[in-house]
N, C-alpha and C. Protein backbone atom coordinates (compact mmCIF):
# COMPACT_ATOMS: atom_id res chain seq x y z
N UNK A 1 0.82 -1.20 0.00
CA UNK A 1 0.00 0.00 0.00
C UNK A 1 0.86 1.26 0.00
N UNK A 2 1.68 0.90 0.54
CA UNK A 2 3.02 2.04 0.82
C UNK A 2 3.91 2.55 -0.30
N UNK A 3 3.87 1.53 -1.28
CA UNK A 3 4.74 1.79 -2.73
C UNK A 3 3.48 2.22 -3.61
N UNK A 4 2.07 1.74 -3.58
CA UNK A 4 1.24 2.19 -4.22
C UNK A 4 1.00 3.99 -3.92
N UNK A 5 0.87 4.54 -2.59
CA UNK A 5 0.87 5.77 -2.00
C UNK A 5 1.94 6.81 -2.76
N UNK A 6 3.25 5.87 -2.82
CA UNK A 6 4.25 6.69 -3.32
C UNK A 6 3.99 6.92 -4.78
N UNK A 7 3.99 5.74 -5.27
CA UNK A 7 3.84 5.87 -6.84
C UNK A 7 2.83 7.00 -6.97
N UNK A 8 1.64 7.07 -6.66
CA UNK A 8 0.62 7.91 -7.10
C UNK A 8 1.01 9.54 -6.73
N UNK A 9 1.82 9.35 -6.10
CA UNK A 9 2.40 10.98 -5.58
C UNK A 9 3.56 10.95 -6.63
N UNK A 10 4.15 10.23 -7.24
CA UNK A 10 5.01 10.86 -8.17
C UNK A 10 4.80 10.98 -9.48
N UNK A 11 3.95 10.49 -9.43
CA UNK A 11 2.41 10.56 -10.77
C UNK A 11 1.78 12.01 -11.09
N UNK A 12 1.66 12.36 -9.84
CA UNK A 12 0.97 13.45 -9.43
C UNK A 12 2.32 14.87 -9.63
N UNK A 13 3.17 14.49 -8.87
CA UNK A 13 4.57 15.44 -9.01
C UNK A 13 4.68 15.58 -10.97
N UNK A 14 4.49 14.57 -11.69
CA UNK A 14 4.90 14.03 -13.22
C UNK A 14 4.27 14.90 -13.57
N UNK A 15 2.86 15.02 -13.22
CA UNK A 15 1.21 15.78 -13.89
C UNK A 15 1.67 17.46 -13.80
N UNK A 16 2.55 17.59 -12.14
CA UNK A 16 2.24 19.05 -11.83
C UNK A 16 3.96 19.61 -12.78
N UNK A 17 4.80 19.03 -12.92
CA UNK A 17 5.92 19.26 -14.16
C UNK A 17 5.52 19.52 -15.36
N UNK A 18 4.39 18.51 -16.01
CA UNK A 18 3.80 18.88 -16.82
C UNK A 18 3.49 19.47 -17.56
N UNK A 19 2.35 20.05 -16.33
CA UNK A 19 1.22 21.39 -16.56
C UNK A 19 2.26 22.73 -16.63
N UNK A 20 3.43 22.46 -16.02
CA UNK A 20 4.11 23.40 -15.84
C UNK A 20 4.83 23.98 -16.90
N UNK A 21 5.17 22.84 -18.07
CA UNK A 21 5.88 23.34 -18.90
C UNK A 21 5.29 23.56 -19.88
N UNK A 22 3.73 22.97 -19.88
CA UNK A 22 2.75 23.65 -20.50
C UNK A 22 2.52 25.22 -20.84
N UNK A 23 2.49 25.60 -19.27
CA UNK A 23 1.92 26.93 -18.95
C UNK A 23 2.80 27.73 -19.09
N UNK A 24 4.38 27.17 -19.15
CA UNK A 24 5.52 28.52 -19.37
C UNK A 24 5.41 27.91 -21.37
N UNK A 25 5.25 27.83 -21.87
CA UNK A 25 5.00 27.37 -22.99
C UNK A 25 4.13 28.32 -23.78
N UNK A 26 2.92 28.10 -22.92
CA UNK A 26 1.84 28.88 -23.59
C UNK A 26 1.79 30.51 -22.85
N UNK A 27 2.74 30.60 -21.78
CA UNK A 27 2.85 32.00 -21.77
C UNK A 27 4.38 32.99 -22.21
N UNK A 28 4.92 31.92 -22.53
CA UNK A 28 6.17 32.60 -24.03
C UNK A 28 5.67 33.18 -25.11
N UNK A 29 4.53 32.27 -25.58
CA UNK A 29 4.01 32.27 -26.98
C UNK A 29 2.63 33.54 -26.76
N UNK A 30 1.88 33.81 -25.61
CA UNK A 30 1.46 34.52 -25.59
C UNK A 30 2.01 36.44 -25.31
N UNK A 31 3.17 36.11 -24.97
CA UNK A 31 3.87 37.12 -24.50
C UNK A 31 5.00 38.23 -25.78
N UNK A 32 5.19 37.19 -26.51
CA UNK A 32 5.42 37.10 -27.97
C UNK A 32 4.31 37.98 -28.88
N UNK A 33 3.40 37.69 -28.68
CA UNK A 33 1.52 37.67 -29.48
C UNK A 33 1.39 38.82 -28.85
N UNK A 34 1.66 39.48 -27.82
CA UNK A 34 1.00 40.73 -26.73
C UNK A 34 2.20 41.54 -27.71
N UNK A 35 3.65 41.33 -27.73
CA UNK A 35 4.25 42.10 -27.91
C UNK A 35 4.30 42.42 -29.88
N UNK A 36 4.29 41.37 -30.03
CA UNK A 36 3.71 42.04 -31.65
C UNK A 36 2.59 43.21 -32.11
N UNK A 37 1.49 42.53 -31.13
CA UNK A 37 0.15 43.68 -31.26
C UNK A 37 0.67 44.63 -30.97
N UNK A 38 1.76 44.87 -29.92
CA UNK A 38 1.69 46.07 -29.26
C UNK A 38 2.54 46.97 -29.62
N UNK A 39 3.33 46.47 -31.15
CA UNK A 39 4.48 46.99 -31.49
C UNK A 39 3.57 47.38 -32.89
N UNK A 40 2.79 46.90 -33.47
CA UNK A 40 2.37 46.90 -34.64
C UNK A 40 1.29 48.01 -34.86
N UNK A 41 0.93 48.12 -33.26
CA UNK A 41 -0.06 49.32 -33.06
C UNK A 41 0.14 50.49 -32.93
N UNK A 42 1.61 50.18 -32.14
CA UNK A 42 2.11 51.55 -32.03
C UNK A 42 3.56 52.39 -33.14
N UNK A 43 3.83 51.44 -34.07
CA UNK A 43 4.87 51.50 -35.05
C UNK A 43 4.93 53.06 -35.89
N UNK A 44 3.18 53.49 -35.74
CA UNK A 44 3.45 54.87 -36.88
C UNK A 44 3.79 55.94 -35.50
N UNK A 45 3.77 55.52 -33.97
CA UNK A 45 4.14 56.85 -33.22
C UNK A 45 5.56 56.50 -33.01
N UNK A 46 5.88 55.50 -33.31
CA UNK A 46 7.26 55.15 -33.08
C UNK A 46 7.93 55.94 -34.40
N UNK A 47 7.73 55.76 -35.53
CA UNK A 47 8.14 55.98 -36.77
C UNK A 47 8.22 57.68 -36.48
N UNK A 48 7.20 58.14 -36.03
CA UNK A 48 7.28 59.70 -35.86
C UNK A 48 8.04 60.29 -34.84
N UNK A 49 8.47 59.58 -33.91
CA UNK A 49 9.23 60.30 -32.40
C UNK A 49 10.69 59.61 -32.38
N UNK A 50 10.80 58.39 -33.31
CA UNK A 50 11.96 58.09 -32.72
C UNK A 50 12.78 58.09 -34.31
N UNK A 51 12.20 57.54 -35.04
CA UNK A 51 12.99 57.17 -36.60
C UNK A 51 13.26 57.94 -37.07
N UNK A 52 12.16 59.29 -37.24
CA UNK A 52 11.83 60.53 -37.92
C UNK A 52 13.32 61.76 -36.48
N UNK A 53 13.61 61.07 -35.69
CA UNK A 53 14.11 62.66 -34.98
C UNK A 53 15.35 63.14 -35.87
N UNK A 54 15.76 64.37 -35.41
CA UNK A 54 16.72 64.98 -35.94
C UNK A 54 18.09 64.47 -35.51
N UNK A 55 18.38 64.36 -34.27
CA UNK A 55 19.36 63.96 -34.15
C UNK A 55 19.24 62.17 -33.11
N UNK A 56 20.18 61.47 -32.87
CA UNK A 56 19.59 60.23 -32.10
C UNK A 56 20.17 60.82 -30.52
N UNK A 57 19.65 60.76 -29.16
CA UNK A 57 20.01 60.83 -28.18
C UNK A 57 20.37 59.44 -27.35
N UNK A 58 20.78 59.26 -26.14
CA UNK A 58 20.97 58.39 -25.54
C UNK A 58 19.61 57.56 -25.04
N UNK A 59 18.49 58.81 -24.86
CA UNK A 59 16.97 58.02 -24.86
C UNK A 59 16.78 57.45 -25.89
N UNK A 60 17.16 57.96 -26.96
CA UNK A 60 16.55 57.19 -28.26
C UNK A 60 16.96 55.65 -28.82
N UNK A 61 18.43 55.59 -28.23
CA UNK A 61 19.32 54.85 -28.35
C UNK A 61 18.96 53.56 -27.28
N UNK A 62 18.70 53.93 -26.14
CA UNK A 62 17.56 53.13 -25.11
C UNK A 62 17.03 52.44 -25.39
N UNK A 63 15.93 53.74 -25.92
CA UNK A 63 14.61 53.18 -25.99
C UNK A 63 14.45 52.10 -27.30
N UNK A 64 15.33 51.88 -28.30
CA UNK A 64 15.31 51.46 -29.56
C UNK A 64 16.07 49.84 -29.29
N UNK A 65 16.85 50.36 -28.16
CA UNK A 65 17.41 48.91 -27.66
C UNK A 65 16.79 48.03 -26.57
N UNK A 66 15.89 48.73 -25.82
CA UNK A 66 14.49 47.94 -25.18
C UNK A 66 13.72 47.44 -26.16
N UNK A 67 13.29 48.16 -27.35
CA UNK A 67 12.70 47.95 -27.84
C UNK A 67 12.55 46.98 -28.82
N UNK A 68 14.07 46.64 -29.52
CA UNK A 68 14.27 45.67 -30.52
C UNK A 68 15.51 44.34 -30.12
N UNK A 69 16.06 44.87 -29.08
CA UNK A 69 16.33 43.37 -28.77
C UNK A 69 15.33 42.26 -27.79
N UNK A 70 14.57 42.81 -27.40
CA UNK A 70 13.39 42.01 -27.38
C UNK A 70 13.16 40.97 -28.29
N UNK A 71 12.72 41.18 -29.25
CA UNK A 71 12.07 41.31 -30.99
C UNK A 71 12.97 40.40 -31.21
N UNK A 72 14.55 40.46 -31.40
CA UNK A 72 14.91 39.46 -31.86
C UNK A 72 15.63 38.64 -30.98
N UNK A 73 15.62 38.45 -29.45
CA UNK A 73 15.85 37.58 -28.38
C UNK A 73 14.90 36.26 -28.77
N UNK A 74 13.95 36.98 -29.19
CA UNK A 74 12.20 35.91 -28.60
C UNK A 74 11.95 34.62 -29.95
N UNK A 75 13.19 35.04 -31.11
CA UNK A 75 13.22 34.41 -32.26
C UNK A 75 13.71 32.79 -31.18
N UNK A 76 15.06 33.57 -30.55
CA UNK A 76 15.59 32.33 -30.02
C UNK A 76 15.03 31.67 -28.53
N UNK A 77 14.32 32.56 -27.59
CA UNK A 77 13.58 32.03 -26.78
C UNK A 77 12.37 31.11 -27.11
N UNK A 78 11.83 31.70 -28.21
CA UNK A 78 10.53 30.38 -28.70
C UNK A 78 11.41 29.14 -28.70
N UNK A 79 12.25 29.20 -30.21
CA UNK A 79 12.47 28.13 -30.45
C UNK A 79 13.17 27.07 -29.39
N UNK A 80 14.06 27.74 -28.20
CA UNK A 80 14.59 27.17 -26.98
C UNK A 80 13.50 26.97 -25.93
N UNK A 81 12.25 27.42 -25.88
CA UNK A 81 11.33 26.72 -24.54
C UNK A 81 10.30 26.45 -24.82
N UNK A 82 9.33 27.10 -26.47
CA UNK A 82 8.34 25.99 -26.72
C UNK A 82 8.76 24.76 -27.65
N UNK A 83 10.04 24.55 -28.06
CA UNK A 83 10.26 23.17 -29.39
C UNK A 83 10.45 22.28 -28.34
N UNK A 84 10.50 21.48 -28.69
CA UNK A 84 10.97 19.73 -28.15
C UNK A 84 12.27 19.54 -28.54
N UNK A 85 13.45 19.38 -27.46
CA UNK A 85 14.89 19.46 -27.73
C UNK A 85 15.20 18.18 -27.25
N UNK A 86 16.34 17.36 -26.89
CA UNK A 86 17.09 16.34 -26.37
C UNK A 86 17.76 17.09 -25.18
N UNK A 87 17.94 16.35 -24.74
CA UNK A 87 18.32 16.55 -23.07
C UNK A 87 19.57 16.84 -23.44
N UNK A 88 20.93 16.30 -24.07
CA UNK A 88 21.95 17.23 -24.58
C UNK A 88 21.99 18.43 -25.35
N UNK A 89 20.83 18.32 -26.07
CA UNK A 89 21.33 20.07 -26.21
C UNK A 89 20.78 21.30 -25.15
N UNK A 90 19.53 20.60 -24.76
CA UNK A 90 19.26 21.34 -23.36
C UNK A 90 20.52 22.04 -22.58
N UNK A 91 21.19 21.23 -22.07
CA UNK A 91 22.24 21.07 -21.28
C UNK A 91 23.08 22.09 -22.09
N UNK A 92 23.42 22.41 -23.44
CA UNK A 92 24.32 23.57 -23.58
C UNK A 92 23.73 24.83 -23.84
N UNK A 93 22.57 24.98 -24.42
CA UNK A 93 22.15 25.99 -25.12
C UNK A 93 20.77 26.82 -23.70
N UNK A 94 20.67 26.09 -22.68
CA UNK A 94 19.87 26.73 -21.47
C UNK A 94 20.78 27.92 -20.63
N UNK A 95 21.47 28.08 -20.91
CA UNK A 95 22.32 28.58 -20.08
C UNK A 95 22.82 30.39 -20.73
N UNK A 96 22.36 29.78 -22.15
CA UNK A 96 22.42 30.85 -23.17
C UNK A 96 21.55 31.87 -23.50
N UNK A 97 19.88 30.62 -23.19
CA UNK A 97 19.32 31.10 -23.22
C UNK A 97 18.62 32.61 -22.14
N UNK A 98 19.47 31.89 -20.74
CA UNK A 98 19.56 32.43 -19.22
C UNK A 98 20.08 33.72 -19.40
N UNK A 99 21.10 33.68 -19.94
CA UNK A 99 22.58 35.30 -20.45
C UNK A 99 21.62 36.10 -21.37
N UNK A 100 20.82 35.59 -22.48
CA UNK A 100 20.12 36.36 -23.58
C UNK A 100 18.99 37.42 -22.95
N UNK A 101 18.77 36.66 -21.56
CA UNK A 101 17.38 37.07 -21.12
C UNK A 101 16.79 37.51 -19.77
N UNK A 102 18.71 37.86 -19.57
CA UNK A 102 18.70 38.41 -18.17
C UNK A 102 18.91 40.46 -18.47
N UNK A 103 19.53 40.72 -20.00
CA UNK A 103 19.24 41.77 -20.03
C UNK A 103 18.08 42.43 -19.73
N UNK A 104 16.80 41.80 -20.05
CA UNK A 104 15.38 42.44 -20.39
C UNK A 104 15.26 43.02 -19.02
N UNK A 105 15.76 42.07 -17.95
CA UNK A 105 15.63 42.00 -16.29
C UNK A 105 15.94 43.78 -16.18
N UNK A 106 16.86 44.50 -16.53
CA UNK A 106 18.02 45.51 -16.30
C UNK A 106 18.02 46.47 -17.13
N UNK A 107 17.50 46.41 -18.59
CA UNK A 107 17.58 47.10 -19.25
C UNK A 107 16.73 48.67 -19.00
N UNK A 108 15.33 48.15 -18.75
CA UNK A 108 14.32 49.24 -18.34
C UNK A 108 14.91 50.15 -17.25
N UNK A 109 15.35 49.56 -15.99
CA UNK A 109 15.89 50.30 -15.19
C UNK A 109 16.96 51.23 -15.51
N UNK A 110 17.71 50.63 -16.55
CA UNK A 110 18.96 51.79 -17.11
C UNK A 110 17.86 53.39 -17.72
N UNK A 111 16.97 53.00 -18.02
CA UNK A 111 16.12 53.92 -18.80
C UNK A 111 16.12 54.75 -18.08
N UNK A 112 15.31 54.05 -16.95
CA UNK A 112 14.80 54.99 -15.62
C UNK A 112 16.54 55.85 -14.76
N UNK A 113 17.16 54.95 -14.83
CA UNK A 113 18.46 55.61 -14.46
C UNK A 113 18.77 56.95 -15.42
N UNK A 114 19.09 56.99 -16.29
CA UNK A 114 18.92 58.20 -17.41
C UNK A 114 18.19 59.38 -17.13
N UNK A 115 16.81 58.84 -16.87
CA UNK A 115 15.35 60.04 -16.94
C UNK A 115 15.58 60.70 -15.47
N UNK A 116 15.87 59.24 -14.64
CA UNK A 116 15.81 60.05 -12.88
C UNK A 116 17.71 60.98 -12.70
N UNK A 117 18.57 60.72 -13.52
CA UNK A 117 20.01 61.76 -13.37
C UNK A 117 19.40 63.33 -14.16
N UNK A 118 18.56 63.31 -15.11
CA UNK A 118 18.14 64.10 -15.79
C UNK A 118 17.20 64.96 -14.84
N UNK A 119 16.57 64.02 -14.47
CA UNK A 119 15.37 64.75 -13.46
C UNK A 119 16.11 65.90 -12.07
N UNK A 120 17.36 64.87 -11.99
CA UNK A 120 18.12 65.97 -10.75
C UNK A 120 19.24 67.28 -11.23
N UNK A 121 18.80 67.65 -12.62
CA UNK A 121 19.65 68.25 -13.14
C UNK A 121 21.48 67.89 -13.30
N UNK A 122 21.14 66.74 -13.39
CA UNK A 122 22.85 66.19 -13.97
C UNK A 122 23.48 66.39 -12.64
N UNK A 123 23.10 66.12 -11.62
CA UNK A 123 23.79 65.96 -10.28
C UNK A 123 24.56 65.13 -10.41
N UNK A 124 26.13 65.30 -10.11
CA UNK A 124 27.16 63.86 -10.12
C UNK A 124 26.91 62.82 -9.25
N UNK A 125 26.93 63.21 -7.51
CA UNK A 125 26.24 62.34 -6.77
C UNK A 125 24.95 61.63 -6.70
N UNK A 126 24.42 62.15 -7.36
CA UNK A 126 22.50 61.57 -8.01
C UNK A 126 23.26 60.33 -8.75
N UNK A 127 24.14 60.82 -9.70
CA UNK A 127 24.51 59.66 -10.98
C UNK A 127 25.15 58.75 -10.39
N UNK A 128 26.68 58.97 -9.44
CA UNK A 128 26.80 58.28 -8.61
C UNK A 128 26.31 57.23 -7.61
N UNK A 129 25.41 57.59 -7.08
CA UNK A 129 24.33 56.82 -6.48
C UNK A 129 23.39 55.32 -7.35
N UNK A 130 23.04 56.36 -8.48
CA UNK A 130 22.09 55.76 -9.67
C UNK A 130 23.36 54.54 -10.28
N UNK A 131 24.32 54.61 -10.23
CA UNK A 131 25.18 53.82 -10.72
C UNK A 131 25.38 52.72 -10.17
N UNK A 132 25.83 53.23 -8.65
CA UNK A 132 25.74 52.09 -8.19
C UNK A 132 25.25 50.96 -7.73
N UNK A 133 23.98 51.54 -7.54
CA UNK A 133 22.64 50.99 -7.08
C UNK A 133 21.89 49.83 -8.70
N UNK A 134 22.40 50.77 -10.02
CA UNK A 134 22.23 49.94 -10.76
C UNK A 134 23.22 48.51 -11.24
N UNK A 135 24.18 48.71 -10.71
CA UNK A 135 25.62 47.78 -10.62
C UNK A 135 25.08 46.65 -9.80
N UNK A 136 24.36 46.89 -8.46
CA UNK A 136 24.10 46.26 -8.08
C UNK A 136 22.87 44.95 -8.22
N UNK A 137 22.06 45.72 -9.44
CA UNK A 137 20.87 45.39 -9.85
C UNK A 137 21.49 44.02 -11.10
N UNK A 138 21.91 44.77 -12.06
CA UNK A 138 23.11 44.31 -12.43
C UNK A 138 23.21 42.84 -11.98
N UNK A 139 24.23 43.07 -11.18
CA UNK A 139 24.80 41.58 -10.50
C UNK A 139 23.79 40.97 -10.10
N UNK A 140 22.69 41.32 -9.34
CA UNK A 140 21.79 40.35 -8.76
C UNK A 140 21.45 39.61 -9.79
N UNK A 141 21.07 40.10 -11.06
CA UNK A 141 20.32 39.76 -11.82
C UNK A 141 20.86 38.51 -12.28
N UNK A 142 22.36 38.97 -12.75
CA UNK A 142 23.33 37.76 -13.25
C UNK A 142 23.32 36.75 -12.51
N UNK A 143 23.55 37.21 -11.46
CA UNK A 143 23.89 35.72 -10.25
C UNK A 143 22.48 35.15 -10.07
N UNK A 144 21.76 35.56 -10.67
CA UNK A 144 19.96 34.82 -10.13
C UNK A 144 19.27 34.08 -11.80
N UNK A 145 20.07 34.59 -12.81
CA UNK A 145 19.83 34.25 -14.11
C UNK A 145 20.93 33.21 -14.48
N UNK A 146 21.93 33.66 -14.72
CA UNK A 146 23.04 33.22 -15.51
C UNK A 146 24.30 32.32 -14.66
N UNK A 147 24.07 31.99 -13.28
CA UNK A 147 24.99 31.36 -12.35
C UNK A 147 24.48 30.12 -12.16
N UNK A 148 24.91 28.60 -12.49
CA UNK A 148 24.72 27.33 -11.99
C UNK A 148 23.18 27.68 -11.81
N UNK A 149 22.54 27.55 -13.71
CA UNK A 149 21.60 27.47 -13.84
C UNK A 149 20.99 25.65 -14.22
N UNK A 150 20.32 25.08 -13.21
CA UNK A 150 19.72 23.74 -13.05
C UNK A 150 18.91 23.13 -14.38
N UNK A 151 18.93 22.39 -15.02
CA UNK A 151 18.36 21.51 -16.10
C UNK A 151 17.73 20.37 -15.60
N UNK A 152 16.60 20.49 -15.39
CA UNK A 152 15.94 18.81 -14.55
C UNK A 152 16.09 17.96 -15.96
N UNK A 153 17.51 17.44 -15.47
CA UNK A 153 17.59 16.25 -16.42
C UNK A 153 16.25 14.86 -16.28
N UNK A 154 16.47 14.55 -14.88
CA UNK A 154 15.36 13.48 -14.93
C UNK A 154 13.82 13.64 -15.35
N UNK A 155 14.05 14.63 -15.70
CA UNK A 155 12.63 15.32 -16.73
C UNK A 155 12.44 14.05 -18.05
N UNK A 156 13.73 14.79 -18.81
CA UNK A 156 13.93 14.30 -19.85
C UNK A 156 14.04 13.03 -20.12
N UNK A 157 14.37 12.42 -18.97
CA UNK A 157 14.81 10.78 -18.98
C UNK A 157 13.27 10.14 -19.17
N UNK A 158 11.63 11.39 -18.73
CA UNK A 158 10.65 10.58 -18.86
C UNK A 158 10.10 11.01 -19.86
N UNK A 159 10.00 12.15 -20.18
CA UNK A 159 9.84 12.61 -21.87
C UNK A 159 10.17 12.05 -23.00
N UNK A 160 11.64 12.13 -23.10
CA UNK A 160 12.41 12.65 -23.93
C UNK A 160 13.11 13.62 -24.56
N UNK A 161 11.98 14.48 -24.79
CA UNK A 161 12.02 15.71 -25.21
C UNK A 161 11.36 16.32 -24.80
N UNK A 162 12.38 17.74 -24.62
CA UNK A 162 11.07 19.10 -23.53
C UNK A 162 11.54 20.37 -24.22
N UNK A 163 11.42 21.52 -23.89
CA UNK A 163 11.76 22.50 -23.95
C UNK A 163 12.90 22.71 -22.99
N UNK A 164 13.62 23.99 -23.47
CA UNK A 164 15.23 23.93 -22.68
C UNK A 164 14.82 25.13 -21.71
N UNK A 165 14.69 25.02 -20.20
CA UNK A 165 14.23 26.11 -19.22
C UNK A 165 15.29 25.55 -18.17
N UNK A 166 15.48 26.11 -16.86
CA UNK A 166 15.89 25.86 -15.89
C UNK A 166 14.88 25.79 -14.91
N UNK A 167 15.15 24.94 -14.16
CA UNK A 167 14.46 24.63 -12.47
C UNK A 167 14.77 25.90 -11.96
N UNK A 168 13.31 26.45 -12.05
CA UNK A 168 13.70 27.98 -11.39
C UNK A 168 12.86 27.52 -9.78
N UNK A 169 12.16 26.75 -9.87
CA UNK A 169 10.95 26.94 -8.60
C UNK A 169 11.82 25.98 -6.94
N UNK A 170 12.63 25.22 -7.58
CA UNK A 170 12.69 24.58 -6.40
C UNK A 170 14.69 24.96 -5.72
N UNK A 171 14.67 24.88 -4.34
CA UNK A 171 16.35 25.29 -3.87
C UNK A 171 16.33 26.66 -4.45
N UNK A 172 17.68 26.50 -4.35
CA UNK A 172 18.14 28.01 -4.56
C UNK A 172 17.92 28.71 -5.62
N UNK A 173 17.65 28.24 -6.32
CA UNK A 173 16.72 29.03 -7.77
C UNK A 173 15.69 30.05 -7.50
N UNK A 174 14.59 28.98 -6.56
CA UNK A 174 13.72 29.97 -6.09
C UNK A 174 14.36 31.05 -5.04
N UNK A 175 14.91 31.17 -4.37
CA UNK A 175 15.53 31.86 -3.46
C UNK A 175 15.87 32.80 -4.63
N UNK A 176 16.77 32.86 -5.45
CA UNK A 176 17.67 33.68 -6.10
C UNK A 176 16.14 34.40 -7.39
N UNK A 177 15.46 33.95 -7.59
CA UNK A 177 14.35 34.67 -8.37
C UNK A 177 13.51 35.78 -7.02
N UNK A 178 13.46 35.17 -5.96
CA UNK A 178 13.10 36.35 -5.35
C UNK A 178 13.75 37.29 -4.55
N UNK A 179 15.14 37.00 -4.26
CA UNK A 179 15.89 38.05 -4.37
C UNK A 179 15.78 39.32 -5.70
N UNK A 180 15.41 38.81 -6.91
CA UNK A 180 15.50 39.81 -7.98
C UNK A 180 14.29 40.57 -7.50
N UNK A 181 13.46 40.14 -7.32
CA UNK A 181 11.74 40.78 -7.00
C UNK A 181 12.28 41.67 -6.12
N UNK A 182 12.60 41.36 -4.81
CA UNK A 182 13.22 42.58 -3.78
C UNK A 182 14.11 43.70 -4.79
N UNK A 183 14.95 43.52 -5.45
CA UNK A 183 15.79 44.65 -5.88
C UNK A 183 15.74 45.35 -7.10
């Protein structure tokens, strides 16, 4: 009764992996779909404020690099977490995918770093501050993205084939994803 109990709980653990890679699956692909609409809608105010300016500024330069390495990150994030891969290439190309997609984490905040040194009239110590504080953002990010990022191999051993993600939810993964939330 005791091996039957277990089995059905790791049945159940199998189901909730699953659903899981389901749901980061179908919210890549929806996130993708949000950001097309939302680029496609807004392309003729883009075309007028940013393509059309006279000269390019460091906002523009920003904002154009929030804006389009996105766009072509997500070519290689689809194909790395909704396709069906082998557990060896998992194993090299997850890790890549981790580095590609820890900018997005950091990038916005540089924005805001820019607008808020501007806002204090080019104060050195404002920038100072803003620097470091983003250095720090920075590193968290890396060390919570891109450091002895986990591959549930024994995934694959019941699949076969999955999409290439890291064990973000369980140990120190989770720990290190909500460290980023705090900072």
């Amino acid at each position: 009764m005791a091996e039957l109990a277990k089995m059905v709980q790791e049945l159940q653990e199998l189901y909730a992996h699953l659903q899981s890679i389901a749901e980061a699956r179908y919210a890549i692909t929806a996130m993708c779909g949000v950001w097309l609409y939302e680029w496609l809608l807004f392309l003729d105010e883009e075309i007028y404020l940013i393509h059309r300016a006279t000269r390019m500024s460091m906002i523009n330069v920003a904002y154009l690099f929030c804006r389009y390495y996105p766009a072509v990150l997500w070519i290689f994030v689809m194909w790395g977490i909704v396709g069906n891969h082998p557990v060896d290439l998992c194993l090299k190309v997850t890790k890549a995918i981790n580095a590609f997609l820890a900018p997005c984490q950091f990038i916005s905040q540089g924005v805001m770093l820019m607008r808020a040194y501007a806002f204090s009239s080019r104060n050195p110590r404002v920038l100072a501050l803003l620097c470091t504080s983003y250095a720090v953002v920075i590193g968290i990010n890396i060390w919570a993205f891109c450091v002895n990022v986990e591959v549930p191999v024994a995934l694959y051993v019941v699949l076969g084939r999955s999409g290439c993600f890291g064990n973000y939810g369980q140990g120190i993964m989770g720990i290190r994803i909500g460290f980023t939330i705090v900072y």
